[in-house]
Structure formats: structure tokens, C-alpha cells
N, C-alpha and C. Protein backbone atom coordinates (compact mmCIF):
# COMPACT_ATOMS: atom_id res chain seq x y z
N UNK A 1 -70.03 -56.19 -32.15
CA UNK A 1 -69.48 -57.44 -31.67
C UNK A 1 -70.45 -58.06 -30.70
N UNK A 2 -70.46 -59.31 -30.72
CA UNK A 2 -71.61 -60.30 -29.38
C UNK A 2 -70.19 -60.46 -28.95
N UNK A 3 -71.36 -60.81 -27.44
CA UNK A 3 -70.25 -61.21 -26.26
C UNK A 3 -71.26 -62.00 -25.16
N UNK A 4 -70.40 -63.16 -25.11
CA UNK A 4 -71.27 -64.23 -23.79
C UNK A 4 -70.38 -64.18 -22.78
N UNK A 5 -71.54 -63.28 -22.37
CA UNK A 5 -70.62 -62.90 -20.82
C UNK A 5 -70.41 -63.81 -19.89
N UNK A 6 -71.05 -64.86 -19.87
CA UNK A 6 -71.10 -66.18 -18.88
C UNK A 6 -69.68 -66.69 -19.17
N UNK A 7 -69.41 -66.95 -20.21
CA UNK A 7 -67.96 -67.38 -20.55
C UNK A 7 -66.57 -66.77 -20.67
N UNK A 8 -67.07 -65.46 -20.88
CA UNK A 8 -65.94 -64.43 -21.21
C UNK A 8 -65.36 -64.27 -22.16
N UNK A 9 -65.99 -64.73 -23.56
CA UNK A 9 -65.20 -64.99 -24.91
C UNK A 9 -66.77 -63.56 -25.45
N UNK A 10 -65.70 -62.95 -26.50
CA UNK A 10 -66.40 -62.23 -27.53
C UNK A 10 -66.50 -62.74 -28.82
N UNK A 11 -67.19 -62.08 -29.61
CA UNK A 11 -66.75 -62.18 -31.24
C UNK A 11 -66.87 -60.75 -31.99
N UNK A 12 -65.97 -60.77 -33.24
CA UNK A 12 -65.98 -60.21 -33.76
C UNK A 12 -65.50 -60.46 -35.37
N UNK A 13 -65.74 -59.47 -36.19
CA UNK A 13 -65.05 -59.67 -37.18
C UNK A 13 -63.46 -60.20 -37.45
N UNK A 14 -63.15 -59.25 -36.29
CA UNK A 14 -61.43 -60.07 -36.27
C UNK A 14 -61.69 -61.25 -35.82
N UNK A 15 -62.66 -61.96 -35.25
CA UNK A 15 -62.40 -63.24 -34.71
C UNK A 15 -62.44 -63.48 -33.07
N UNK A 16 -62.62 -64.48 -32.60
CA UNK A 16 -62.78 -64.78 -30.73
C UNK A 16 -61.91 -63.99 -29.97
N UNK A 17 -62.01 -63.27 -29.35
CA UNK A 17 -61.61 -62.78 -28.07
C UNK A 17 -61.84 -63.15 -27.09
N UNK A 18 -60.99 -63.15 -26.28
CA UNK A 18 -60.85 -63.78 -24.85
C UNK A 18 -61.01 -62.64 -23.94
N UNK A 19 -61.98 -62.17 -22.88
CA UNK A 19 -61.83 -61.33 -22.02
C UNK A 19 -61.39 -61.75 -20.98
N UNK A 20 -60.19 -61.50 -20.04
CA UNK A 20 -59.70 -62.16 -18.37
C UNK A 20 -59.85 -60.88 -18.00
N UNK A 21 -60.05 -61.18 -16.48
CA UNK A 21 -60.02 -60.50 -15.64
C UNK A 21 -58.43 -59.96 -14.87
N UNK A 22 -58.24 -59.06 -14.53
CA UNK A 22 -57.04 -58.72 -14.01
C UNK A 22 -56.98 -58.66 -12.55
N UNK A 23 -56.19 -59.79 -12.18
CA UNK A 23 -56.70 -59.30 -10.51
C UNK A 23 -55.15 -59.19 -9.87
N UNK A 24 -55.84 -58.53 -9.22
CA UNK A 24 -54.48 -57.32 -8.66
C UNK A 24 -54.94 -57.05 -6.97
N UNK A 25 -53.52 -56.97 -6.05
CA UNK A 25 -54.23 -56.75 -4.90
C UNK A 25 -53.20 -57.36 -3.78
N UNK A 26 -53.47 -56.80 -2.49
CA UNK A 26 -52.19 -57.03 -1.49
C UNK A 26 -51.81 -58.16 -1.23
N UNK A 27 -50.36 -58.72 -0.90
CA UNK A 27 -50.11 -59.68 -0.74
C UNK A 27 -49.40 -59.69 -0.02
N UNK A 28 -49.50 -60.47 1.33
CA UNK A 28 -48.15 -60.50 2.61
C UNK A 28 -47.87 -61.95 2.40
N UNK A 29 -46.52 -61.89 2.59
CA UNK A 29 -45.59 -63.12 2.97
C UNK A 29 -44.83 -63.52 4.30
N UNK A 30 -45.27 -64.61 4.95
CA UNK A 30 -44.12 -64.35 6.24
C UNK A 30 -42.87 -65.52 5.69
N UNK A 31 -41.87 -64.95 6.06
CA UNK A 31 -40.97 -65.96 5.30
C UNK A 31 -39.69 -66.19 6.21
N UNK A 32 -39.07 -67.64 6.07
CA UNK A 32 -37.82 -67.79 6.77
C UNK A 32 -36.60 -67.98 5.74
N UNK A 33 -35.61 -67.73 6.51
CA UNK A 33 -34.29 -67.61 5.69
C UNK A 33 -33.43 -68.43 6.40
N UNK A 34 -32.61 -69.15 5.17
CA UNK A 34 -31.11 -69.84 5.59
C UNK A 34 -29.84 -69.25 5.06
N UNK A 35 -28.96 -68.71 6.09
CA UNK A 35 -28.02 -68.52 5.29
C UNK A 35 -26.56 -68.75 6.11
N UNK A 36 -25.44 -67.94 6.02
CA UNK A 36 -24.31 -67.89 6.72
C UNK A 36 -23.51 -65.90 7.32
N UNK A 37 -23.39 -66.54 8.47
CA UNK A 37 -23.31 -64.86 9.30
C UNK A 37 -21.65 -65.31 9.91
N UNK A 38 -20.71 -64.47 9.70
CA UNK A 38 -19.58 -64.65 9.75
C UNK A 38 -18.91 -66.50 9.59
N UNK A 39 -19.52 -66.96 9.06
CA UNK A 39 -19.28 -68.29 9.50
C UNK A 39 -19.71 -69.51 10.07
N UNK A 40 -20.89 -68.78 10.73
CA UNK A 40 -21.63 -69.40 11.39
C UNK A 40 -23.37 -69.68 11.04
N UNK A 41 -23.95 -70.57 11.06
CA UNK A 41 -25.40 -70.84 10.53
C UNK A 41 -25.91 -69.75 11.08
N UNK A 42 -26.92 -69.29 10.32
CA UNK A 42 -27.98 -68.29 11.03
C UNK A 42 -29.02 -68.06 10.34
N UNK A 43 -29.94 -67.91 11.33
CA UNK A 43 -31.47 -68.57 10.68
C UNK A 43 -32.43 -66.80 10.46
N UNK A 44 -33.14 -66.33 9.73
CA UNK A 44 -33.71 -64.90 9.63
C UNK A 44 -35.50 -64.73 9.52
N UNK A 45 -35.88 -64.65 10.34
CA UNK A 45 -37.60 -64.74 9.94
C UNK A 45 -37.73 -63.37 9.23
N UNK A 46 -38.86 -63.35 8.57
CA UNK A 46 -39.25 -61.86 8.29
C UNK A 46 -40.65 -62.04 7.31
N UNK A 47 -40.75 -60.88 6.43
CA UNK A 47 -41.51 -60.81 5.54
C UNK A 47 -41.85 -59.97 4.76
N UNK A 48 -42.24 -60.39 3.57
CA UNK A 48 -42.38 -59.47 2.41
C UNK A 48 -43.91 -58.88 2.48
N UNK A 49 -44.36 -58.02 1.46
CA UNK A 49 -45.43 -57.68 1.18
C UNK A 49 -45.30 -56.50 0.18
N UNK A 50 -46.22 -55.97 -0.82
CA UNK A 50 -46.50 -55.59 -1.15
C UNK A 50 -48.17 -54.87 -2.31
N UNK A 51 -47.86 -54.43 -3.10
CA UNK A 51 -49.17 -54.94 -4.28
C UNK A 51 -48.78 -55.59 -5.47
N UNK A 52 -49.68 -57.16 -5.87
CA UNK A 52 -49.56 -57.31 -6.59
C UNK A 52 -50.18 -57.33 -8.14
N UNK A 53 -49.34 -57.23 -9.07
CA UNK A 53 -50.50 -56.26 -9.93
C UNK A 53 -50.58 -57.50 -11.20
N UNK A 54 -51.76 -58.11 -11.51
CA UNK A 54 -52.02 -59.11 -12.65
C UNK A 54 -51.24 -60.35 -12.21
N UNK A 55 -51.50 -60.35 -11.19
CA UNK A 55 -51.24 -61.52 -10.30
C UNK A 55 -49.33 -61.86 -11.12
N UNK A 56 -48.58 -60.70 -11.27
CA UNK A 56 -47.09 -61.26 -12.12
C UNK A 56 -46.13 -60.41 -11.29
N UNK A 57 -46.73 -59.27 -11.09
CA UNK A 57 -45.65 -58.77 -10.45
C UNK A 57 -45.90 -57.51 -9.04
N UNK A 58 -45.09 -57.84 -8.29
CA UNK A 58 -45.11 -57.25 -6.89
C UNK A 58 -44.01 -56.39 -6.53
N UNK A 59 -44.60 -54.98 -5.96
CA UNK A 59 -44.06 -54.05 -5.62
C UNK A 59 -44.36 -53.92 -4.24
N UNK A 60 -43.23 -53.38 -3.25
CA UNK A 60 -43.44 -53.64 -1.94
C UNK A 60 -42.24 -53.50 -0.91
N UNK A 61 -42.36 -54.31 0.08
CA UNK A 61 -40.84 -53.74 0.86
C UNK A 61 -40.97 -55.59 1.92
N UNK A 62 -40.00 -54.82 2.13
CA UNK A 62 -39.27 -56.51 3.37
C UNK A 62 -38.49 -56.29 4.69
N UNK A 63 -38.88 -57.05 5.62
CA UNK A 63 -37.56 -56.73 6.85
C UNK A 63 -37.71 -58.37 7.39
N UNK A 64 -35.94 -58.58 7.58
CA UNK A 64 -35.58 -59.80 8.51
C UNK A 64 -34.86 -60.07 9.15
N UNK A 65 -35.23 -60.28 10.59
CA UNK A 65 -34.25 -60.36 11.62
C UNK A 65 -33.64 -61.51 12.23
N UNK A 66 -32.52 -61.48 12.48
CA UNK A 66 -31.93 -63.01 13.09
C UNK A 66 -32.59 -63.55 14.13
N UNK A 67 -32.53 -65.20 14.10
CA UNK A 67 -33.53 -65.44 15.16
C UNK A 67 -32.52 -66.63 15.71
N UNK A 68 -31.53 -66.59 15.86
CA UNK A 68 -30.62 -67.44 16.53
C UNK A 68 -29.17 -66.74 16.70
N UNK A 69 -28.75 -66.00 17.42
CA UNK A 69 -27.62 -65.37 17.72
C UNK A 69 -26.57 -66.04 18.36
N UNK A 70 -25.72 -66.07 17.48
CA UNK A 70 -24.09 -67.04 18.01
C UNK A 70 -22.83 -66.41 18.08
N UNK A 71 -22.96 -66.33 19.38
CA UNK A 71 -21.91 -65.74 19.99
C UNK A 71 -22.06 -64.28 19.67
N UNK A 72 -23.18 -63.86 19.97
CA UNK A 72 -23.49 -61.94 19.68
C UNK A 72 -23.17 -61.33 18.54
N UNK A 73 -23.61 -62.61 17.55
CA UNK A 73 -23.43 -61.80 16.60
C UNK A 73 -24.58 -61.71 15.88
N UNK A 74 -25.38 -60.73 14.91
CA UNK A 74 -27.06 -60.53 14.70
C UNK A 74 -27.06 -59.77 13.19
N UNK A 75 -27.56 -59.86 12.78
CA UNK A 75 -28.15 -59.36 11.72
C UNK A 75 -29.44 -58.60 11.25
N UNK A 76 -29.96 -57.91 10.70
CA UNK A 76 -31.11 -57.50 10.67
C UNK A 76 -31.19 -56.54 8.93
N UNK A 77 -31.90 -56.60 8.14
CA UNK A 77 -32.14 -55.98 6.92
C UNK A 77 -33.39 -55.74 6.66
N UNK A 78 -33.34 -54.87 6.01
CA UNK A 78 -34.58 -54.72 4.83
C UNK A 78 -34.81 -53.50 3.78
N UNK A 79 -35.92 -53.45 3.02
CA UNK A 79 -35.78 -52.52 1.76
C UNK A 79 -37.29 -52.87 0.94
N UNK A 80 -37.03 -51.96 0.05
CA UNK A 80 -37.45 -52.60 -1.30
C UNK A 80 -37.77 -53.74 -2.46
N UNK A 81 -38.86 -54.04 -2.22
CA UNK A 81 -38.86 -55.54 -2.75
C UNK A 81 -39.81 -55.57 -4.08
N UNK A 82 -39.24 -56.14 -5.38
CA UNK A 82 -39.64 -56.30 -6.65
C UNK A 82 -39.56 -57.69 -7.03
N UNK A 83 -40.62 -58.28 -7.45
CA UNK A 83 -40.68 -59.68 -7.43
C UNK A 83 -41.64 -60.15 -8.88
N UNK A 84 -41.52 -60.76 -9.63
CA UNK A 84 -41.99 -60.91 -11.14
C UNK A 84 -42.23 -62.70 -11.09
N UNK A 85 -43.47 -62.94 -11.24
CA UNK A 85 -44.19 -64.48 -11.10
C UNK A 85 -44.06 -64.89 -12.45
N UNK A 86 -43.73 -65.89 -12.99
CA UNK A 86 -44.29 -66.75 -14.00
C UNK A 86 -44.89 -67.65 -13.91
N UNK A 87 -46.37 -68.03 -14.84
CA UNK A 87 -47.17 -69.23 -14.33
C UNK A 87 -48.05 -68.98 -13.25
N UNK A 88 -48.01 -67.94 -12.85
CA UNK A 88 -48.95 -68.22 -11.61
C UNK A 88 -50.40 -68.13 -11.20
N UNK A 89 -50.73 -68.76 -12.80
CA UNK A 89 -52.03 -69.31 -12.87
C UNK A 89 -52.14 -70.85 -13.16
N UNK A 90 -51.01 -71.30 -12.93
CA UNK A 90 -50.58 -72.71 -13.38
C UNK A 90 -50.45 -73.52 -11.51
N UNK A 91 -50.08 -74.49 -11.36
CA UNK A 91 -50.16 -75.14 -10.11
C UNK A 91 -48.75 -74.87 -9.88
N UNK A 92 -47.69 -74.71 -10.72
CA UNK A 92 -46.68 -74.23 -10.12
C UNK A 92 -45.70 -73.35 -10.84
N UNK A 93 -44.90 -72.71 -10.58
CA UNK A 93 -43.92 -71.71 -11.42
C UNK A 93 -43.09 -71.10 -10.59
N UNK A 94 -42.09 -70.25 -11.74
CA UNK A 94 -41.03 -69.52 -11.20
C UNK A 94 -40.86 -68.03 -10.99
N UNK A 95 -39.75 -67.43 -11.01
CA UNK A 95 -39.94 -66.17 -11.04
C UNK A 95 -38.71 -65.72 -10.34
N UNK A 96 -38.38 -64.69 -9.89
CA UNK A 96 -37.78 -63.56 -9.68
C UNK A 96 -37.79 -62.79 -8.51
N UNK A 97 -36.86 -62.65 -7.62
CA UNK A 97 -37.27 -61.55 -6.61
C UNK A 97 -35.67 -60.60 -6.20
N UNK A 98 -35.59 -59.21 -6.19
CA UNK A 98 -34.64 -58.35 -5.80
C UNK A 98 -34.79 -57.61 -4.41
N UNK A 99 -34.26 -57.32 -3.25
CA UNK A 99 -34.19 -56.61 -2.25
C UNK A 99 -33.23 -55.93 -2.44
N UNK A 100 -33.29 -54.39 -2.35
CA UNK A 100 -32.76 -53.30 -2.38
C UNK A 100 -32.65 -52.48 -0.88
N UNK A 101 -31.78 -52.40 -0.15
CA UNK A 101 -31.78 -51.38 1.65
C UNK A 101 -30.65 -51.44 2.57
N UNK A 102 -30.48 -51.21 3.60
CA UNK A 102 -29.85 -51.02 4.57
C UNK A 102 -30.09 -52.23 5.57
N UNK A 103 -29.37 -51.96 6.27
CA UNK A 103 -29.72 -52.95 7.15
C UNK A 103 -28.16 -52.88 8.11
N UNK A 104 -28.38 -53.68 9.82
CA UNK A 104 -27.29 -52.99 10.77
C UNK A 104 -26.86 -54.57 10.89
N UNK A 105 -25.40 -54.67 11.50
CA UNK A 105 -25.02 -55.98 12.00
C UNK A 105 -24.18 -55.72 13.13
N UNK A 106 -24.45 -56.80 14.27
CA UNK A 106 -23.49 -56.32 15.15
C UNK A 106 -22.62 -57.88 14.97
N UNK A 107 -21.33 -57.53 15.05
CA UNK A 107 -20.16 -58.62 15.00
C UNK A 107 -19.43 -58.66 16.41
N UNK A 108 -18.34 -59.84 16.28
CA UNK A 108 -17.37 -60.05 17.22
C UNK A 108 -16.33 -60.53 16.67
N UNK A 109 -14.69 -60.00 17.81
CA UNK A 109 -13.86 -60.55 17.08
C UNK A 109 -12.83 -60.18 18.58
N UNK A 110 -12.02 -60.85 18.45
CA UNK A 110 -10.45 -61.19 19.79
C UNK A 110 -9.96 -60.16 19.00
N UNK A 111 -9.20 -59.27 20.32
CA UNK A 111 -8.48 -57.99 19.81
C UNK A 111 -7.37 -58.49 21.20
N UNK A 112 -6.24 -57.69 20.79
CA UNK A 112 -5.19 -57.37 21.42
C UNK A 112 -5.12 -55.95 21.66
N UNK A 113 -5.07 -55.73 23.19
CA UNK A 113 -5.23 -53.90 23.58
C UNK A 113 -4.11 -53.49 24.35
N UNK A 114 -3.83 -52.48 24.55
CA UNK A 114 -2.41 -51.96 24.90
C UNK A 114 -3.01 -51.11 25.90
N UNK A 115 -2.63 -50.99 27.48
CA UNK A 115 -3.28 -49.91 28.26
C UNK A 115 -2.75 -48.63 28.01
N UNK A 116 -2.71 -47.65 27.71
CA UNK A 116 -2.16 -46.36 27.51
C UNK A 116 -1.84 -45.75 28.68
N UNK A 117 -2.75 -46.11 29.37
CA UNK A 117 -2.42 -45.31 31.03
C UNK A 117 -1.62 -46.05 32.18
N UNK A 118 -1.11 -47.13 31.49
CA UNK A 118 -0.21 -48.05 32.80
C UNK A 118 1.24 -48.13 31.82
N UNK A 119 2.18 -47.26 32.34
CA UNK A 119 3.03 -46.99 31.40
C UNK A 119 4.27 -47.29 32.53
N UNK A 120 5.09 -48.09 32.15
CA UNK A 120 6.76 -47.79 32.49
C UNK A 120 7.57 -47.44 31.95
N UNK A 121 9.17 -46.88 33.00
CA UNK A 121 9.79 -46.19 32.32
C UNK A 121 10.87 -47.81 31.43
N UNK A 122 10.67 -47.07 30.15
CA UNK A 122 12.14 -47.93 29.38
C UNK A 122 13.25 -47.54 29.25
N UNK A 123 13.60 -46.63 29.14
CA UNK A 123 14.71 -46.11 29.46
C UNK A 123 14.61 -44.28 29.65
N UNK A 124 15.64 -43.71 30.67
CA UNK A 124 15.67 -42.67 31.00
C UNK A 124 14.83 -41.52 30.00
N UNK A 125 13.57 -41.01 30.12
CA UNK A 125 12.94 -39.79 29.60
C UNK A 125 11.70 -40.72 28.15
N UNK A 126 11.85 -42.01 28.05
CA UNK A 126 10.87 -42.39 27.53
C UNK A 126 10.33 -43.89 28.14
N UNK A 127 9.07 -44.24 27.82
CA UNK A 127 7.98 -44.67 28.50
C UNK A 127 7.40 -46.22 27.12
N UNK A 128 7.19 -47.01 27.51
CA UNK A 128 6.67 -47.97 26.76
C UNK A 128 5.25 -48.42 27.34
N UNK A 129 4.41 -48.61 26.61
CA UNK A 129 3.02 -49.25 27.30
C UNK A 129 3.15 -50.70 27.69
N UNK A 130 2.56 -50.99 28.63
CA UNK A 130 2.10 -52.30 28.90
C UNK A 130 0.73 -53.23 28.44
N UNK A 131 1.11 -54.17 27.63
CA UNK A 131 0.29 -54.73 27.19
C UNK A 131 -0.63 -55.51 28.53
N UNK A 132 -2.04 -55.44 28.13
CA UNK A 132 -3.05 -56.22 28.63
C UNK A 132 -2.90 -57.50 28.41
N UNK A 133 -3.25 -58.55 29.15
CA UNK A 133 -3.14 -60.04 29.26
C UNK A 133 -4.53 -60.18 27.77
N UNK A 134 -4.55 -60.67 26.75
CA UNK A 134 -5.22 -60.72 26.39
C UNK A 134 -5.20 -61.94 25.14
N UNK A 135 -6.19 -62.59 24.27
CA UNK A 135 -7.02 -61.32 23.61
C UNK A 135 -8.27 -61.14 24.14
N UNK A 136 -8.98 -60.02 24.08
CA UNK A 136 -10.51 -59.52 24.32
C UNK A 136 -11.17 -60.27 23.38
N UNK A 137 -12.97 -60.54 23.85
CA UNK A 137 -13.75 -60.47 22.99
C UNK A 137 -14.41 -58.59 22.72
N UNK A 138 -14.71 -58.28 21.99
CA UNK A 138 -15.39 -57.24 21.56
C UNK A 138 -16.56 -57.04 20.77
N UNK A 139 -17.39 -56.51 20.66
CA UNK A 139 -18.79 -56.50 19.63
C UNK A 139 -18.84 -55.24 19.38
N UNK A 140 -19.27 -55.41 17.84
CA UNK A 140 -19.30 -53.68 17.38
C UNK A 140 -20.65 -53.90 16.17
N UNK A 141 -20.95 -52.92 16.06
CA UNK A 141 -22.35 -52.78 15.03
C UNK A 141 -21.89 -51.68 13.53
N UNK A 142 -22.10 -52.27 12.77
CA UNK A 142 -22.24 -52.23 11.51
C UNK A 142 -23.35 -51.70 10.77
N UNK A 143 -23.57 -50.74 9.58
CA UNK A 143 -24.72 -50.11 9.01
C UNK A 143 -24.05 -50.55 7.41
N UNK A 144 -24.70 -50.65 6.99
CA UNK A 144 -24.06 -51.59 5.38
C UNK A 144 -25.75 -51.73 4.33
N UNK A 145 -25.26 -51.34 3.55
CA UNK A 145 -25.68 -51.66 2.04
C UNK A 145 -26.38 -53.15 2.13
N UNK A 146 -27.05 -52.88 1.27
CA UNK A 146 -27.85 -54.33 0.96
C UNK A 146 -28.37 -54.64 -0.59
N UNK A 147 -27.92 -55.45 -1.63
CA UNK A 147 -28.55 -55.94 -2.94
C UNK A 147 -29.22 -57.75 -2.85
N UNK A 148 -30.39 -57.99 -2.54
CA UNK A 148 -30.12 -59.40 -2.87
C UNK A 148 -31.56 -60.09 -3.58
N UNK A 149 -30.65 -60.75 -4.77
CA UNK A 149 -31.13 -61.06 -5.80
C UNK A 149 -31.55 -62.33 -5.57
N UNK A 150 -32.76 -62.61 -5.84
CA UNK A 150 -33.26 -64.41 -5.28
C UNK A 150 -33.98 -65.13 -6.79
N UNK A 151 -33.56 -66.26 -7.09
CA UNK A 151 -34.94 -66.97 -7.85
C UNK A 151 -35.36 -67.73 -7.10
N UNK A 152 -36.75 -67.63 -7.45
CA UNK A 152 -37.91 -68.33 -6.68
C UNK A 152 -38.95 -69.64 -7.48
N UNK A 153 -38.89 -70.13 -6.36
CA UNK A 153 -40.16 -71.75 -7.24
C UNK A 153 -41.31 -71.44 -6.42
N UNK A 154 -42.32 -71.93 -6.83
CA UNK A 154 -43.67 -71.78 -5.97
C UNK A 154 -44.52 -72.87 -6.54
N UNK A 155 -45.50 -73.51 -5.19
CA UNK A 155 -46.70 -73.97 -5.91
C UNK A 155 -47.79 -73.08 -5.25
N UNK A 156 -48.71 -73.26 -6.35
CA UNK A 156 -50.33 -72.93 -5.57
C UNK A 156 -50.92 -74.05 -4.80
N UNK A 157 -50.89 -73.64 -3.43
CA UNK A 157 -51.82 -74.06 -2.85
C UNK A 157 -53.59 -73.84 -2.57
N UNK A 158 -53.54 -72.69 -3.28
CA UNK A 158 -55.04 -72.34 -3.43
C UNK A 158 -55.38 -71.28 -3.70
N UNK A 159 -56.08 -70.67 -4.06
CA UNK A 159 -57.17 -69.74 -5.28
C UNK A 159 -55.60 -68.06 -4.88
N UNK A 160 -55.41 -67.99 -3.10
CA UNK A 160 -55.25 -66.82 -2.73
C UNK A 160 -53.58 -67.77 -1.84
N UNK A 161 -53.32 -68.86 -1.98
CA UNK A 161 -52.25 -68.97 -1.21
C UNK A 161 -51.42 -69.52 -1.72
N UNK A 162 -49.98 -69.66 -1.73
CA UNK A 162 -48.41 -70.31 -2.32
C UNK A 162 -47.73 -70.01 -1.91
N UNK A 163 -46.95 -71.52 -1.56
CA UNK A 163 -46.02 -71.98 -0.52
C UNK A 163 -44.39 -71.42 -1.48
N UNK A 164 -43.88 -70.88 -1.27
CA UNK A 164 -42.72 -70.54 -2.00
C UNK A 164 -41.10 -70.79 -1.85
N UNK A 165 -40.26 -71.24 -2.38
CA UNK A 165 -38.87 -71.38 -2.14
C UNK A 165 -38.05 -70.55 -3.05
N UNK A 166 -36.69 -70.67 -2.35
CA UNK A 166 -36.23 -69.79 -3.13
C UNK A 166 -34.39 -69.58 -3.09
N UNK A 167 -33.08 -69.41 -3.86
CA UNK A 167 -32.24 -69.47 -3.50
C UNK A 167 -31.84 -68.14 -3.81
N UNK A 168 -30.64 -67.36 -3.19
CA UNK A 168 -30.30 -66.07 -3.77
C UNK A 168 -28.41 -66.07 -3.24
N UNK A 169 -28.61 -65.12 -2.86
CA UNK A 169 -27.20 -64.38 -2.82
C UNK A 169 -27.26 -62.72 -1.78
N UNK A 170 -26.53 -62.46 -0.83
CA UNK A 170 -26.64 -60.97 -0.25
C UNK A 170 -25.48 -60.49 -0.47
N UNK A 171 -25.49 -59.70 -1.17
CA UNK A 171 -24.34 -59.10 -1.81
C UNK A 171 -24.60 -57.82 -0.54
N UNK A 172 -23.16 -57.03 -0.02
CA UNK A 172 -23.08 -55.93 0.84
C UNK A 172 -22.15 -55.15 0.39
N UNK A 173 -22.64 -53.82 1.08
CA UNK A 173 -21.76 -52.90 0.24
C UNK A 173 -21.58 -51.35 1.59
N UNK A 174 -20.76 -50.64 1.79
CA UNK A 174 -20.24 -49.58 2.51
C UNK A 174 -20.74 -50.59 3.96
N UNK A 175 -19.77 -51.47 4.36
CA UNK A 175 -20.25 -51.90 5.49
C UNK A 175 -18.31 -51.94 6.25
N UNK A 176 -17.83 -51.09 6.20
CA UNK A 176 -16.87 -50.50 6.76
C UNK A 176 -15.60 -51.63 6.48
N UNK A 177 -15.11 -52.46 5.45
CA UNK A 177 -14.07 -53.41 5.27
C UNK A 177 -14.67 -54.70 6.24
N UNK A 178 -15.92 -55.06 6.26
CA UNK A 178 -16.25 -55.97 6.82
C UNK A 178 -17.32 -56.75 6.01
N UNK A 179 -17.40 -56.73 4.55
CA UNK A 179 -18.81 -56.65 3.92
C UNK A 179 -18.20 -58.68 3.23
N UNK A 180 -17.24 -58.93 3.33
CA UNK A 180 -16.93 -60.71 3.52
C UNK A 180 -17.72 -61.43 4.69
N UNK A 181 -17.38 -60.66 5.67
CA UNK A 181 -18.18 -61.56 6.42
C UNK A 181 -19.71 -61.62 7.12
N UNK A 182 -20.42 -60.34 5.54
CA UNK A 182 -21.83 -60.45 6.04
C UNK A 182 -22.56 -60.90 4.66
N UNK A 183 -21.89 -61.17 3.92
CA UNK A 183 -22.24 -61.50 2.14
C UNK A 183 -22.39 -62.88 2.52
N UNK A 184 -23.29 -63.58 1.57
CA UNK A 184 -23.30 -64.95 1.09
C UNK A 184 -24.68 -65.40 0.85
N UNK A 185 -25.05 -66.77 0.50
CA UNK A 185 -26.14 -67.83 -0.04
C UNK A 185 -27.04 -67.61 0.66
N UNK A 186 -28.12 -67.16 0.22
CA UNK A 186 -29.75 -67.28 1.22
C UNK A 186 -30.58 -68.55 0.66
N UNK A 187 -31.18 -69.38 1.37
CA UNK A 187 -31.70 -70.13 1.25
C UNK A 187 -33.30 -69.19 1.34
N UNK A 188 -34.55 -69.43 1.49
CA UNK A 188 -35.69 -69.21 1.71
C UNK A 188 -37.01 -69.87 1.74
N UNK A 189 -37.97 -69.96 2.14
CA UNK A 189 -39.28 -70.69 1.90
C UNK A 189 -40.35 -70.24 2.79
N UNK A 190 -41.49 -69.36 2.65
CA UNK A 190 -42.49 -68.62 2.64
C UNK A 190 -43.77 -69.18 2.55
N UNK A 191 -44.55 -68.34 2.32
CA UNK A 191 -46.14 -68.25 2.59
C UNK A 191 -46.93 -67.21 2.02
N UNK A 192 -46.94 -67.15 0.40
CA UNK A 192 -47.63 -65.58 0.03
C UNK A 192 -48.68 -65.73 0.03
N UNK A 193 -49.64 -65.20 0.96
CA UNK A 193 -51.02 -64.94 1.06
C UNK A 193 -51.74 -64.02 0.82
């Protein structure tokens, strides 16, 4: 077979071949997130990274932490990150991204508490508690499951950089009968360099 290496095309009896190059190789992302935390807006910086292999698909991991806390309440995740490009030798395309991990939340919520130790008598040989003037605020922290599935748009901005968006979903799971009010819509938009 000839081959003009200047161009990257062969020949052969079967006919033209195309030789490409495969380029493969690390890629960090710093990325921000929109989504909803009990109810309330809450904004998540973080970032991905991993290797990417034939410039299509990326293996790697992620962490993102809340960066606006309302009313003490916070978030924080990360995991495993698998992400599959289409086009992305084109000026723009789509693709795919999954986060797989753990991740902690601390919440709040008005409780009504009963003192146990300030007790009167109710009637002869038994005792009723006295309720506290209330309700309390309280904060408690949470360890919970994490699945979240994103599609992504991107353009190239250049040979090694793309600006990326993206919508998904955080699905939660063993986060103690509290996993409603840490689930919902991620917004996203990044920087894979």
C-alpha cells in the first residue's frame, strides 16, 4: 500500500483510507450549577475531570459544593463521572453525562419539643410534661445516595477548550425519608479544558 503521510490518506487495493489520529488525554472542568435545595434557589460550584479517550468519551470523578446557604441549609456531592461527546470535532454538539456518589446535606425545620425534665403533677401518682414555648429551629445533616443524569450542549471554543451547558435531574436515595427535599432539576454551564 502507498501512503502520503502529509495528508493522512493511504491507498490500497481495497481503496482510500483515511488515517486520524486519536487524541486522548486529561480534561478538567470547573463548572456551576442551578438548581433547588428544599425549596429554595441554590447555586453549586464544582468540577469535573477526568481522561478523555478519542476526544468522545470521559471517565473521571466530580465534587460540588453550595455556594449560597439559606437559612443553614447546604449541600455538597460528588462521585463518579461518565460523560459521552457527540460531534466534538464539529463547532458544536451534544452528548451525555451521569454522576454516580454520596454526598452530605445539612437541613432545617420548626420542631415542637416537650421538656422531659420539667414535669407536673396531673393527678395524684402521675406526672404530665410541660411543653416548651415553641416551635424551634433545628439543623441536622444528612448522608444520601446520589444518581444524576445530565444532557449536555457544547460549543468549541478552541482546538483544547468548550464552553458547555447542560440540564439534568438529582435523583437521591437512602437519605433517611428526606430524599423530596434534596431531589430535583440541575441546571449547569462549564468550561472543559
Amino acid at each position: 500500500k502507498e501512503c502520503d503521510w502529509s495528508s493522512d490518506v493511504c491507498s490500497s487495493d481495497l481503496g482510500p483510507m483515511t488515517i486520524e489520529r486519536v487524541e486522548s488525554g486529561f480534561v478538567i472542568a470547573p463548572e456551576m450549577r442551578f438548581t433547588a435545595l428544599d425549596d429554595h434557589a441554590a447555586r453549586l460550584a464544582g468540577l469535573y475531570g477526568g481522561w478523555m479517550i478519542d476526544n468522545t468519551f470521559l471517565i473521571g470523578g466530580a465534587g460540588y459544593w453550595m455556594t449560597n446557604k439559606a437559612d443553614g441549609d447546604d449541600i455538597g456531592y460528588g462521585g463518579v463521572v461518565l460523560q459521552y461527546t457527540h460531534g466534538a470535532d464539529r463547532r458544536a454538539g451534544i452528548g451525555g453525562r451521569g454522576l454516580l456518589g454520596f454526598g452530605r446535606a445539612t437541613l432545617s425545620d420548626d420542631v415542637m419539643t416537650l421538656n422531659p425534665l420539667a414535669l407536673q403533677p396531673a393527678r395524684r401518682g402521675s406526672f404530665a410534661p410541660l411543653p416548651y414555648p415553641g416551635p424551634y429551629r433545628v439543623r441536622y445533616s444528612v448522608d444520601f445516595l446520589v444518581f444524576e443524569p445530565q444532557v449536555n450542549g457544547f460549543v468549541n471554543l478552541g482546538r483544547n477548550v468548550r464552553l458547555t451547558g447542560g440540564v439534568g435531574y438529582r435523583l437521591i436515595g437512602d437519605a433517611h425519608r428526606v430524599e423530596d427535599r434534596l431531589r430535583g432539576a440541575v441546571g449547569s454551564i462549564g468550561v472543559e479544558i
